[in-house]
Protein backbone atom coordinates (compact mmCIF):
# COMPACT_ATOMS: atom_id res chain seq x y z
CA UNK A 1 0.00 0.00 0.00
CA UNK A 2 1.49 3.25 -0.77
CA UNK A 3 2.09 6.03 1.67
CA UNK A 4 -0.98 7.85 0.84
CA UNK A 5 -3.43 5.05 0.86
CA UNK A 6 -1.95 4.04 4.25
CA UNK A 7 -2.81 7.14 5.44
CA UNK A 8 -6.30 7.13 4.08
CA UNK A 9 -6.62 4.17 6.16
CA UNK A 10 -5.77 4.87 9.17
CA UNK A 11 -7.76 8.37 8.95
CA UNK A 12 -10.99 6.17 8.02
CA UNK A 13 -11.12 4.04 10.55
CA UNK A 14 -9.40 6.26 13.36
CA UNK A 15 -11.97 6.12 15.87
CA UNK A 16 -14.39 4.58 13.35
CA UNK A 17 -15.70 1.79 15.88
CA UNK A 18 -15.77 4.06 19.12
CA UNK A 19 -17.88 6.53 17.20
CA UNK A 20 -20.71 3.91 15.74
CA UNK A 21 -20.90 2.45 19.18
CA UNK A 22 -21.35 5.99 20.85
CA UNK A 23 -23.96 7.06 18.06
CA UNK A 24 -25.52 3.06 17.74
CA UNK A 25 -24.62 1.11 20.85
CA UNK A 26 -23.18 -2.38 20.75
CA UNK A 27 -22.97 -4.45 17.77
CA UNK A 28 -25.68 -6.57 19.30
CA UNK A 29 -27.84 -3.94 19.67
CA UNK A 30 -27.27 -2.24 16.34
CA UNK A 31 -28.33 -5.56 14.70
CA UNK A 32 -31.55 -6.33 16.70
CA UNK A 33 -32.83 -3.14 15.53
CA UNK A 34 -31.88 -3.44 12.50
CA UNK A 35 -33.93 -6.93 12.57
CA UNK A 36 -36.99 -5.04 13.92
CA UNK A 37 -37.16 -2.96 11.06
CA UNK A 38 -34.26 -3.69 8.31
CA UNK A 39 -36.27 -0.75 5.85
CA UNK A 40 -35.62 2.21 8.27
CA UNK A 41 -32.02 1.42 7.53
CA UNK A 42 -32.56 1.92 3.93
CA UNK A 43 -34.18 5.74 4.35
CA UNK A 44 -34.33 7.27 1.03
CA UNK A 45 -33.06 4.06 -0.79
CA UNK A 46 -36.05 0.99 0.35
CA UNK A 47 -38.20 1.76 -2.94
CA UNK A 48 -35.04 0.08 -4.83
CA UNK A 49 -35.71 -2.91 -2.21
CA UNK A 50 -39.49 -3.53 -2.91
CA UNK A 51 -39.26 -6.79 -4.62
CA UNK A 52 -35.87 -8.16 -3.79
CA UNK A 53 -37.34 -11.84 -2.43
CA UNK A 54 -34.57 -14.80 -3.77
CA UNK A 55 -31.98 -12.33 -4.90
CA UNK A 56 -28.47 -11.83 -3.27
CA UNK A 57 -27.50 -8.24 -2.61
CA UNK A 58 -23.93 -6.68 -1.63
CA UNK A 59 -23.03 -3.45 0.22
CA UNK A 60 -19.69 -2.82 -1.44
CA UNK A 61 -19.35 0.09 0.08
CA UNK A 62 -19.97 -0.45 4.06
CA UNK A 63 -21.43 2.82 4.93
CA UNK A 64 -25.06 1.54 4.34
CA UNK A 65 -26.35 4.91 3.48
CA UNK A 66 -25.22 6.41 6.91
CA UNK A 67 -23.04 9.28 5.32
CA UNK A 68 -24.84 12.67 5.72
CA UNK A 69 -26.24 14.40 2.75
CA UNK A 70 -25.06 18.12 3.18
């Protein structure tokens, strides 16, 4: 990884995992409410989810639509 990337890195995720546990609580608890209601997660986005029954979806890129719209 080259210098820059490397530091990319480490600026992402400094503090990444304190901060979602401060905002979300624990892991555990993040996921049960996602499980009560997995569309709330979705916000803008759960129309594209409407008939999605037997197919395999990825989130390539991890933020899950949690990034802020400015």
């Amino acid at each position: 990884m080259n210098e820059q990337s490397e530091q990319n890195k480490k600026a992402w995720e400094y503090r990444a995992y304190e901060f979602w546990h401060k905002r979300d609580g624990s892991p555990t608890e993040k996921a049960i409410q996602i499980l009560e209601n997995p569309l709330a997660s979705l916000k803008k986005h759960k129309h594209h989810f409407e008939n999605v029954a037997g197919n395999k979806i990825a989130n390539l890129c991890g933020s899950n639509g949690r990034k802020e719209e400015k």
